[in-house]
PDB file of N, CA and C in Angstrom:
ATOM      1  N   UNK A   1       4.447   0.948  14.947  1.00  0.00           N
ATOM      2  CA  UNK A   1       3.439   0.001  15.391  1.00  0.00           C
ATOM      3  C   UNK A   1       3.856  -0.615  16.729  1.00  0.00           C
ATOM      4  N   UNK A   2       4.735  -1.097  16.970  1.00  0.00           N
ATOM      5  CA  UNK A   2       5.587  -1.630  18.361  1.00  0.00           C
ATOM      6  C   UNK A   2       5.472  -0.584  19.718  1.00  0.00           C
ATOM      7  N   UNK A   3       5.304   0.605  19.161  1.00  0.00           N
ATOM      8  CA  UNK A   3       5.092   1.723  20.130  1.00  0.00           C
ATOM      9  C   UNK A   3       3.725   2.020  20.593  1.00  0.00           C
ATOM     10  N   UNK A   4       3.047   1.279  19.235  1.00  0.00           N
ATOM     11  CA  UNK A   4       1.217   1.217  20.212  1.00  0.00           C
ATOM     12  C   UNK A   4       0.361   2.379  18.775  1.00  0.00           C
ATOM     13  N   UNK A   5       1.449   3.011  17.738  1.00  0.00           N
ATOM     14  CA  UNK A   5       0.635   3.653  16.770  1.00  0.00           C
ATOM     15  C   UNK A   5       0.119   2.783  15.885  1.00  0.00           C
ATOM     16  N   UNK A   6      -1.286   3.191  15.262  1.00  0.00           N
ATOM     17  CA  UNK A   6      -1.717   2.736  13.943  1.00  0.00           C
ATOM     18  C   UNK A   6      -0.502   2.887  12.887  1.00  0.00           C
ATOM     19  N   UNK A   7      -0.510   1.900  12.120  1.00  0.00           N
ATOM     20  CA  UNK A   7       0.370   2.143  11.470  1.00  0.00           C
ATOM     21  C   UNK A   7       0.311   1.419   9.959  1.00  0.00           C
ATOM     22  N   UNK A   8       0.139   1.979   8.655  1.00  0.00           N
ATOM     23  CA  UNK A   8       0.082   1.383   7.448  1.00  0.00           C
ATOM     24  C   UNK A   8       1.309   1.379   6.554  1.00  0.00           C
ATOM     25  N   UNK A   9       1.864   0.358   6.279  1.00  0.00           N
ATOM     26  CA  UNK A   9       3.270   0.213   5.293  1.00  0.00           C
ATOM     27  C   UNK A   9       2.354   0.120   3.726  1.00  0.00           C
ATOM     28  N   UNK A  10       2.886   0.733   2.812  1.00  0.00           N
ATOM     29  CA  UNK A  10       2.554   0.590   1.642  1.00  0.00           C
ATOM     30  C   UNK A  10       3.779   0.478   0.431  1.00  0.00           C
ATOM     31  N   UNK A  11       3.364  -1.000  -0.192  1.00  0.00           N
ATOM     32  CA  UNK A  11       4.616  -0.727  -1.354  1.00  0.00           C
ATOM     33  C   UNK A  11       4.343  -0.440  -2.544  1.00  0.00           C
ATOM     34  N   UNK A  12       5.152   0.571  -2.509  1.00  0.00           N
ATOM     35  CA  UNK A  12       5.175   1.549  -3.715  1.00  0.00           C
ATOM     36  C   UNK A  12       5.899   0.720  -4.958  1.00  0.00           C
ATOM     37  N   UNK A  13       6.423   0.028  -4.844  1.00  0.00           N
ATOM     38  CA  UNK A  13       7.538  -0.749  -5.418  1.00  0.00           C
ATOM     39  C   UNK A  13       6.975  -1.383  -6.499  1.00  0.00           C
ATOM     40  N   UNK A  14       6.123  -0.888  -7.520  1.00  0.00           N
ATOM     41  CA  UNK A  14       5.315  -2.012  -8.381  1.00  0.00           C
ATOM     42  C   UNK A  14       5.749  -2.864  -9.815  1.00  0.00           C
ATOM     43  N   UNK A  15       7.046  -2.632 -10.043  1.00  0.00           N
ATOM     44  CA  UNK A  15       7.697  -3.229 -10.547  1.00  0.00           C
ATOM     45  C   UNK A  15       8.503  -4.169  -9.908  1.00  0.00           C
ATOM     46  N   UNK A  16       9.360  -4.082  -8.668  1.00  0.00           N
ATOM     47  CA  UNK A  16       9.752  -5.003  -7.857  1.00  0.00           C
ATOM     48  C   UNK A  16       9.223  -5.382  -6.419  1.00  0.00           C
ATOM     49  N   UNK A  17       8.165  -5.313  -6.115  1.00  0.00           N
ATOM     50  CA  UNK A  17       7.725  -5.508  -4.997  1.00  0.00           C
ATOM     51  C   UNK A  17       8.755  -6.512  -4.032  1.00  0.00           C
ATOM     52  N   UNK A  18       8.784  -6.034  -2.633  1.00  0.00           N
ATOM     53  CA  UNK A  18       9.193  -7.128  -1.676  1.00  0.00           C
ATOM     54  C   UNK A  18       8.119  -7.277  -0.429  1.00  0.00           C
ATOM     55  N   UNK A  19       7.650  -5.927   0.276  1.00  0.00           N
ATOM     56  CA  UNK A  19       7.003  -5.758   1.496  1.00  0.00           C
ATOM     57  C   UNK A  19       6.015  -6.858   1.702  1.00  0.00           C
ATOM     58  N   UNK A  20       5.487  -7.812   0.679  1.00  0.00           N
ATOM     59  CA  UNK A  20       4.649  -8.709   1.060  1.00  0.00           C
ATOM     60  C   UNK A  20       5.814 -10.049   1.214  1.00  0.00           C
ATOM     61  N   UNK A  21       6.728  -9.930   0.735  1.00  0.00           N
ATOM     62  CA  UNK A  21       7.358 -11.560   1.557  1.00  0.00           C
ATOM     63  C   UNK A  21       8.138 -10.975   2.668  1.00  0.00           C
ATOM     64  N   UNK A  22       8.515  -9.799   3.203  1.00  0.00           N
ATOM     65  CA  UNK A  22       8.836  -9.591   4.778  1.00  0.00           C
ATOM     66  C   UNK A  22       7.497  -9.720   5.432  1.00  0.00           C
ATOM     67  N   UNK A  23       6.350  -9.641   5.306  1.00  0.00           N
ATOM     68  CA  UNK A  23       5.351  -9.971   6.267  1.00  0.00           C
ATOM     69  C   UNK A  23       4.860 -11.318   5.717  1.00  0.00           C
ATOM     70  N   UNK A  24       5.322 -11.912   4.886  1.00  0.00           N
ATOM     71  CA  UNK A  24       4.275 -13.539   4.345  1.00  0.00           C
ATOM     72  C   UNK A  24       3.012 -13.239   4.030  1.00  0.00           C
ATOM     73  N   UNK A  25       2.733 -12.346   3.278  1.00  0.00           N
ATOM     74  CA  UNK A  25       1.495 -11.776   2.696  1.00  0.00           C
ATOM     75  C   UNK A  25       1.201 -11.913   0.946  1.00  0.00           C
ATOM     76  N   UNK A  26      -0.078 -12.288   0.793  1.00  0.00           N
ATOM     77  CA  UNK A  26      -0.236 -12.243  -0.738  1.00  0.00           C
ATOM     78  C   UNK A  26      -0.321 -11.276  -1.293  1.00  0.00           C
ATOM     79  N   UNK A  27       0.652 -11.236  -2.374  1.00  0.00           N
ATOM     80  CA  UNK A  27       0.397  -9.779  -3.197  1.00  0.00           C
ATOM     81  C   UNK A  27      -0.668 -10.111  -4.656  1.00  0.00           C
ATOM     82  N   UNK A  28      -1.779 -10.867  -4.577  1.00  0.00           N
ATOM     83  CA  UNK A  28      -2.536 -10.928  -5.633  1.00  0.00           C
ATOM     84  C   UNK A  28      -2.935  -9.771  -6.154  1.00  0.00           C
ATOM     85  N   UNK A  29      -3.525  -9.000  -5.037  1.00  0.00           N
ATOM     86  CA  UNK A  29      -4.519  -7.379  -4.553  1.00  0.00           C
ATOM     87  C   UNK A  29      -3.215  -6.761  -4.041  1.00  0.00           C
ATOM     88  N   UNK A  30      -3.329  -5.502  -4.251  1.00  0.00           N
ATOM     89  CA  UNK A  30      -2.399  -4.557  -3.450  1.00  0.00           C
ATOM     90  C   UNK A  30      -2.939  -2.926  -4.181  1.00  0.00           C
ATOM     91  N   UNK A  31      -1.831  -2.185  -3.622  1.00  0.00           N
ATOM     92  CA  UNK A  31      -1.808  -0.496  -4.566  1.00  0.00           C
ATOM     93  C   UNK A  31      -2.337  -0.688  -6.143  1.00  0.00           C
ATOM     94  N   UNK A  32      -1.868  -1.458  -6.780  1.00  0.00           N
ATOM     95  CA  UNK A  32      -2.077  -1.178  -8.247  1.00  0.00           C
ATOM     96  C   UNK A  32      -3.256  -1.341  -8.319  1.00  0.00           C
ATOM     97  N   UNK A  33      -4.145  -2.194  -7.692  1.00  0.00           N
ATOM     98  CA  UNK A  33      -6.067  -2.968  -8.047  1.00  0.00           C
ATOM     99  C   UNK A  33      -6.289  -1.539  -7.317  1.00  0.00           C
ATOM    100  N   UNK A  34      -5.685  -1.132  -6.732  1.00  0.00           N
ATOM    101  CA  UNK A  34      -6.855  -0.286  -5.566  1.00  0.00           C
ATOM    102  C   UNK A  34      -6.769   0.709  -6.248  1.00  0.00           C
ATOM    103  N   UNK A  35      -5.822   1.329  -6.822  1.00  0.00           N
ATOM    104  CA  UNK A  35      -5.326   2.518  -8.119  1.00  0.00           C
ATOM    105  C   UNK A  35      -6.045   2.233  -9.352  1.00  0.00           C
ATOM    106  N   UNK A  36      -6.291   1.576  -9.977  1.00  0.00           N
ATOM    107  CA  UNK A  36      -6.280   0.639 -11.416  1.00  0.00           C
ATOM    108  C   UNK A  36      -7.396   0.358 -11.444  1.00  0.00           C
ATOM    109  N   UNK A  37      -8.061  -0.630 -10.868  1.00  0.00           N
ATOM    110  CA  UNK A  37      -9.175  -0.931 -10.817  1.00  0.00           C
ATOM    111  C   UNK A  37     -10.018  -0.920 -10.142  1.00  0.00           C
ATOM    112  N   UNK A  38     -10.039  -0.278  -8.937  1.00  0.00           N
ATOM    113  CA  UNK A  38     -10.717   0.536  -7.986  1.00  0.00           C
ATOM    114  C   UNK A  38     -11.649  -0.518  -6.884  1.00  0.00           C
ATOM    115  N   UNK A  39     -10.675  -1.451  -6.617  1.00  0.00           N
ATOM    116  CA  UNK A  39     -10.817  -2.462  -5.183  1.00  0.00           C
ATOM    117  C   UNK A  39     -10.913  -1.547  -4.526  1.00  0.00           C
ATOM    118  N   UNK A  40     -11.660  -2.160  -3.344  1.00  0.00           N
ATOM    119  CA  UNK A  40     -12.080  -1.496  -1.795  1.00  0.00           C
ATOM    120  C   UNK A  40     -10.497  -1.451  -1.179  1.00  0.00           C
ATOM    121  N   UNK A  41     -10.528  -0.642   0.052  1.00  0.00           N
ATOM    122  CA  UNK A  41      -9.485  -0.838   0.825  1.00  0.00           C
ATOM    123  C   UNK A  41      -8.983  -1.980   1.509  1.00  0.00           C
ATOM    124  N   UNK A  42     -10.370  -2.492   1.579  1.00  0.00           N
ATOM    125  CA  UNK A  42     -10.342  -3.633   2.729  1.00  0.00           C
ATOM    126  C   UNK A  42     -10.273  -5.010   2.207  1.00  0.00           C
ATOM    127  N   UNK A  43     -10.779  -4.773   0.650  1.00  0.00           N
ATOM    128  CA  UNK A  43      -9.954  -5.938  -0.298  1.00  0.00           C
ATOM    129  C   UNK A  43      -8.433  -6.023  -0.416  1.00  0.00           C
ATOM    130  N   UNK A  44      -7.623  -4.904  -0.015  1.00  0.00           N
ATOM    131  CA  UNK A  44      -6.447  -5.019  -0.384  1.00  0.00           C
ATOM    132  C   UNK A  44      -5.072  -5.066   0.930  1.00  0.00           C
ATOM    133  N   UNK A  45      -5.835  -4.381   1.535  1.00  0.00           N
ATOM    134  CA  UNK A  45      -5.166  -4.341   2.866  1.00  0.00           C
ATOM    135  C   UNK A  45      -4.740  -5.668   3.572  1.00  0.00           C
ATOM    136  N   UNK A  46      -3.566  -5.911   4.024  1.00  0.00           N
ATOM    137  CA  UNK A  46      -3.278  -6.923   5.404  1.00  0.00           C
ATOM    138  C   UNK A  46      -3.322  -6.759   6.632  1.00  0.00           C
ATOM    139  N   UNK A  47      -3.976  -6.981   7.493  1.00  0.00           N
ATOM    140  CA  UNK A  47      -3.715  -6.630   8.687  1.00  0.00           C
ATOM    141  C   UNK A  47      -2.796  -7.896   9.419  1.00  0.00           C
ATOM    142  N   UNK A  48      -1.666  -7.216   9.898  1.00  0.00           N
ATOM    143  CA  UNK A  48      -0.355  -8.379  10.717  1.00  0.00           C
ATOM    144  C   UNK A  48      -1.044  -8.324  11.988  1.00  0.00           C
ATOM    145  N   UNK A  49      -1.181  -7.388  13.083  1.00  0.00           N
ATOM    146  CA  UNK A  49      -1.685  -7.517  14.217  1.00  0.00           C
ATOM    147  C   UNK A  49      -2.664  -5.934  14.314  1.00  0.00           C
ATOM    148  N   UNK A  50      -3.096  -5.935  15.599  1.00  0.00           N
ATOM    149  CA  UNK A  50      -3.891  -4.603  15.559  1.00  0.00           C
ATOM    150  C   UNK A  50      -3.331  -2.974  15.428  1.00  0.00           C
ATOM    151  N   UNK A  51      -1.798  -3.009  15.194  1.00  0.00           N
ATOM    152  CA  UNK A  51      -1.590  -2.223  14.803  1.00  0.00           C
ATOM    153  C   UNK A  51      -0.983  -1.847  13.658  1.00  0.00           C
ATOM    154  N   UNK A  52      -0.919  -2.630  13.131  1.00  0.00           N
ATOM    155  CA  UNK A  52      -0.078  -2.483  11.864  1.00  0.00           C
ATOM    156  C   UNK A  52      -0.947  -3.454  10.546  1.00  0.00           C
ATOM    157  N   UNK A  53      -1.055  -2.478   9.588  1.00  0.00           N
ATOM    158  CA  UNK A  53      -1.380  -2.790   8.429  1.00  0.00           C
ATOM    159  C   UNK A  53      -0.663  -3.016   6.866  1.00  0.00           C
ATOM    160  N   UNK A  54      -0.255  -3.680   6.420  1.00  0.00           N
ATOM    161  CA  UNK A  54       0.564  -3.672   4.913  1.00  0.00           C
ATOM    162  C   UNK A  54      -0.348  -3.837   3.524  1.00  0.00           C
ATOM    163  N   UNK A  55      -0.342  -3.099   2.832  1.00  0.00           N
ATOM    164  CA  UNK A  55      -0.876  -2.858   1.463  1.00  0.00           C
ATOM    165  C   UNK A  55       0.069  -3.232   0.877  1.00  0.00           C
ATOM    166  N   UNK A  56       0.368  -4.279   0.064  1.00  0.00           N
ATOM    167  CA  UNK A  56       1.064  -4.800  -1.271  1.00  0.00           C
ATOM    168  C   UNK A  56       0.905  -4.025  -1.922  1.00  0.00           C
ATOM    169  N   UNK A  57       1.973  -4.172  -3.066  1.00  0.00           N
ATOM    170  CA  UNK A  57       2.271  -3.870  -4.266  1.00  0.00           C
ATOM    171  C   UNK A  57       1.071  -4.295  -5.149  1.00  0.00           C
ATOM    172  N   UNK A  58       0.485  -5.608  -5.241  1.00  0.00           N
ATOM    173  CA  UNK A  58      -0.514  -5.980  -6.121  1.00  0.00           C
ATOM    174  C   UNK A  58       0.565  -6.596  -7.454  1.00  0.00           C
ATOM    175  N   UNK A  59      -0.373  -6.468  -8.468  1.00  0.00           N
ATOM    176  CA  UNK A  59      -0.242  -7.181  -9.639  1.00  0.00           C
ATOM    177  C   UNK A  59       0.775  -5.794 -10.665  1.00  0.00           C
ATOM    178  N   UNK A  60       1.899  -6.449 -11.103  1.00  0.00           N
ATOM    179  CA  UNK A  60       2.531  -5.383 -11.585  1.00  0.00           C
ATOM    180  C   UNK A  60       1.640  -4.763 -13.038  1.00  0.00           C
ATOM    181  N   UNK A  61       2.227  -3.330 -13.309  1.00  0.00           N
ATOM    182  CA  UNK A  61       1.652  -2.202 -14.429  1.00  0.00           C
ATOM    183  C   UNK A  61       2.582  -2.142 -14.976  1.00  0.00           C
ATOM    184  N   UNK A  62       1.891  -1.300 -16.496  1.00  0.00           N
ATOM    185  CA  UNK A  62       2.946  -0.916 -17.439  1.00  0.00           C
ATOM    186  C   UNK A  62       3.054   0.692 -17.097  1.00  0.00           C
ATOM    187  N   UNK A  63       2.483   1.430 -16.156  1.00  0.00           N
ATOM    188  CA  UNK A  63       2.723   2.834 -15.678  1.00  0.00           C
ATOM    189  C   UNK A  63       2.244   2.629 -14.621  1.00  0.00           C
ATOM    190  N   UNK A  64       3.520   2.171 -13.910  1.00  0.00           N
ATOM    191  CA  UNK A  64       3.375   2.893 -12.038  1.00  0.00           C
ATOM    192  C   UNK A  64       3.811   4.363 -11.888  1.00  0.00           C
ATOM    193  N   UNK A  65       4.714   5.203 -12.305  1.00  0.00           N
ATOM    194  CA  UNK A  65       4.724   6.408 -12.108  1.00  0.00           C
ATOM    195  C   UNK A  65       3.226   7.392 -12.512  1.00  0.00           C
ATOM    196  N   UNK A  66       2.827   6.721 -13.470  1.00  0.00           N
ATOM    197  CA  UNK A  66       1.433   7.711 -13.560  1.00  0.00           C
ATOM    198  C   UNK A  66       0.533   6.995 -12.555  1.00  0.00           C
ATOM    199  N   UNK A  67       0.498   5.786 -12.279  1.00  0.00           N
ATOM    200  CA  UNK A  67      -0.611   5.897 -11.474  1.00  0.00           C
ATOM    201  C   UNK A  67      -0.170   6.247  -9.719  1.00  0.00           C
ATOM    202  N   UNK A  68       1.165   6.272  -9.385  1.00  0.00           N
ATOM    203  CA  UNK A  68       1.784   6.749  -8.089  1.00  0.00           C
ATOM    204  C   UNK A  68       1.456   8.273  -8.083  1.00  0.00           C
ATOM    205  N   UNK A  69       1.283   8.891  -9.089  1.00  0.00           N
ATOM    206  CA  UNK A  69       1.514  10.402  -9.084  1.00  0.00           C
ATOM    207  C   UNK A  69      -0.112  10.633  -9.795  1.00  0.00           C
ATOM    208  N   UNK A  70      -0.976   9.963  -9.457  1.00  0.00           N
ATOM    209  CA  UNK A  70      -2.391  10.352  -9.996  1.00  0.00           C
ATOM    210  C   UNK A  70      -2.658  10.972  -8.648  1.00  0.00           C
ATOM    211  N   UNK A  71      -4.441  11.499  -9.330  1.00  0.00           N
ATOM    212  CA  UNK A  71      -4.786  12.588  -8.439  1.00  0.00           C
ATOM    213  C   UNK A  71      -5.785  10.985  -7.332  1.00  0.00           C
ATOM    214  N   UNK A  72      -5.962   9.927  -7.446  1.00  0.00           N
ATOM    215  CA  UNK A  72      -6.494   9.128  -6.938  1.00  0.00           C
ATOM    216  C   UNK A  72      -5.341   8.341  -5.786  1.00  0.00           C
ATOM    217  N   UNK A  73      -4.216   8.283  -6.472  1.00  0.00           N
ATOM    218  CA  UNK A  73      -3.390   8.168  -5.139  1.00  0.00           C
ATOM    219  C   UNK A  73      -3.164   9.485  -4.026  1.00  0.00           C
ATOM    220  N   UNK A  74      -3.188  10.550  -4.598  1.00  0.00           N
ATOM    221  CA  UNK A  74      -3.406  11.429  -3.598  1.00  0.00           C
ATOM    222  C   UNK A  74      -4.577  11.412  -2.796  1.00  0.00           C
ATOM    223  N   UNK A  75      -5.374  11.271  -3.645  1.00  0.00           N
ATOM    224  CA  UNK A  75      -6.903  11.214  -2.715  1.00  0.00           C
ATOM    225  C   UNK A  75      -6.769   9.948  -1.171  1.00  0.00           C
ATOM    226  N   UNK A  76      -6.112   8.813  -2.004  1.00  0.00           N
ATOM    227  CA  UNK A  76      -6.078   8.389  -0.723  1.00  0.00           C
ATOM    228  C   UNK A  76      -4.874   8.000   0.258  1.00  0.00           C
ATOM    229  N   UNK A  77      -4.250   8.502  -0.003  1.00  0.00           N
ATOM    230  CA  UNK A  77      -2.838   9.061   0.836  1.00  0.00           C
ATOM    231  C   UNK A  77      -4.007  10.269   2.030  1.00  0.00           C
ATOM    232  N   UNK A  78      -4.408  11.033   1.295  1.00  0.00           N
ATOM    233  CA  UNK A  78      -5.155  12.014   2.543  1.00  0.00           C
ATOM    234  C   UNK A  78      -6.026  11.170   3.216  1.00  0.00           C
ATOM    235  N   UNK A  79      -7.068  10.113   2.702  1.00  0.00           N
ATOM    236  CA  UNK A  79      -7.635   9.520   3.277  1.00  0.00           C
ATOM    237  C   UNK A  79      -6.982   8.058   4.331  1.00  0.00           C
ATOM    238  N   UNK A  80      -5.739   8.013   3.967  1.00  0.00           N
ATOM    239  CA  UNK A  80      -5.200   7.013   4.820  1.00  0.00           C
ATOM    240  C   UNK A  80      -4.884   8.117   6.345  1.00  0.00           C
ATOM    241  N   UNK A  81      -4.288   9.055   6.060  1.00  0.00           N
ATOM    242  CA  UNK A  81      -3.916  10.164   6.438  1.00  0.00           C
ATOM    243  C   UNK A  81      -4.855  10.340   8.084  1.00  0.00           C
ATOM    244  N   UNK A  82      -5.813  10.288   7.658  1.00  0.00           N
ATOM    245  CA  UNK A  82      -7.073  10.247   8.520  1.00  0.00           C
ATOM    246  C   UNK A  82      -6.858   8.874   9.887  1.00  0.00           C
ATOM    247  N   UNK A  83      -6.642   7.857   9.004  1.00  0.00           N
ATOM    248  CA  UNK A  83      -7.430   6.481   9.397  1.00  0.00           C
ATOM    249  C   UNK A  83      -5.713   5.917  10.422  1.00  0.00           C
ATOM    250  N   UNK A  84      -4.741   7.085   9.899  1.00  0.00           N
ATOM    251  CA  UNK A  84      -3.398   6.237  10.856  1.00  0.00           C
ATOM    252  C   UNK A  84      -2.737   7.051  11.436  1.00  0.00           C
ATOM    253  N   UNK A  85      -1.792   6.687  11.946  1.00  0.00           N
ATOM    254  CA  UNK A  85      -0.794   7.990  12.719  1.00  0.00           C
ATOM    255  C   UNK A  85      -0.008   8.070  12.130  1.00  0.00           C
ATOM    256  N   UNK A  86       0.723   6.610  11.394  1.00  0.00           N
ATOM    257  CA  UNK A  86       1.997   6.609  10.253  1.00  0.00           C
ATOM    258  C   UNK A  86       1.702   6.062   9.355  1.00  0.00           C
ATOM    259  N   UNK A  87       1.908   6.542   7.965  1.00  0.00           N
ATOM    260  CA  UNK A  87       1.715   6.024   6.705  1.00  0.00           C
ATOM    261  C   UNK A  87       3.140   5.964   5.971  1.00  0.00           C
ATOM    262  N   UNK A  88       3.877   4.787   6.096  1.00  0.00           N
ATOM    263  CA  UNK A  88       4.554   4.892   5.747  1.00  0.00           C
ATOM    264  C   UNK A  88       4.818   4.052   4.002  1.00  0.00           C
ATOM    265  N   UNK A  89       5.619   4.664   3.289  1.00  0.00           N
ATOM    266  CA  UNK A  89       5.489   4.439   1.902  1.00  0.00           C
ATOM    267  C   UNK A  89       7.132   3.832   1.417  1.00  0.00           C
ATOM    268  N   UNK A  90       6.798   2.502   0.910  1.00  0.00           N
ATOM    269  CA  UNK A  90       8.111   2.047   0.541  1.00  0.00           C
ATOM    270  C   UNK A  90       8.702   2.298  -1.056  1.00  0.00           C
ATOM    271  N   UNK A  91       8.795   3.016  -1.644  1.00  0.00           N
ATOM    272  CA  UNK A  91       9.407   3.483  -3.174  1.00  0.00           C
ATOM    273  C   UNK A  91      10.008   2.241  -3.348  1.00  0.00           C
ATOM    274  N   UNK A  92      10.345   2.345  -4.813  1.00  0.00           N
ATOM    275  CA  UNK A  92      11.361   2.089  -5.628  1.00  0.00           C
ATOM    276  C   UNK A  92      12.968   3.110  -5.439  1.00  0.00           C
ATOM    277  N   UNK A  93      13.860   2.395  -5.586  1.00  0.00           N
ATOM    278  CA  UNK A  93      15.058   2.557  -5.614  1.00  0.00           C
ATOM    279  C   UNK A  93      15.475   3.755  -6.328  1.00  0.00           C
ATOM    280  N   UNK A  94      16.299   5.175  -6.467  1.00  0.00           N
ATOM    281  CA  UNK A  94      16.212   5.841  -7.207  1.00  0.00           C
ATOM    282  C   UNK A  94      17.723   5.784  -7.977  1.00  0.00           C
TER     283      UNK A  94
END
């Protein structure tokens, strides 16, 4: 983002989320509503400045691996895919 690309951070992290207190962002909404219960993008998304965007973690699940590895997070991994230059994805710890 500093270099002038679109750029979306997403935390994957839905058992321990952090990426929303390095930007001071609410994680009410995040990945899990937008997975789970099928919030808009634009309900869930932060925008920090015009290039950079952060998607929270959201509200923690009792299956983040099934819903990280659904065919609806793929769907929009391709569709972020489109909309940025970097999509970058913050996991859990292995």
């Amino acid at each position: 983002a500093q270099v002038g690309k679109k750029t979306l951070l997403i935390d994957c992290d839905l058992r321990r989320p952090w990426v929303h207190r390095c930007f001071n962002v609410s994680n009410q909404l995040g990945l899990s509503d937008l997975l789970f219960d099928g919030k808009k993008i634009e309900e869930v998304i932060s925008k920090i400045n015009n290039k950079l965007d952060v998607l929270p973690a959201g509200r923690m699940t009792y299956n983040p691996s099934e819903l990280l590895s659904s065919q609806k997070m793929k769907s929009f991994l391709i569709e972020m895919e489109n909309e940025y230059d970097y999509v970058i994805l913050d996991t859990p710890p292995l």
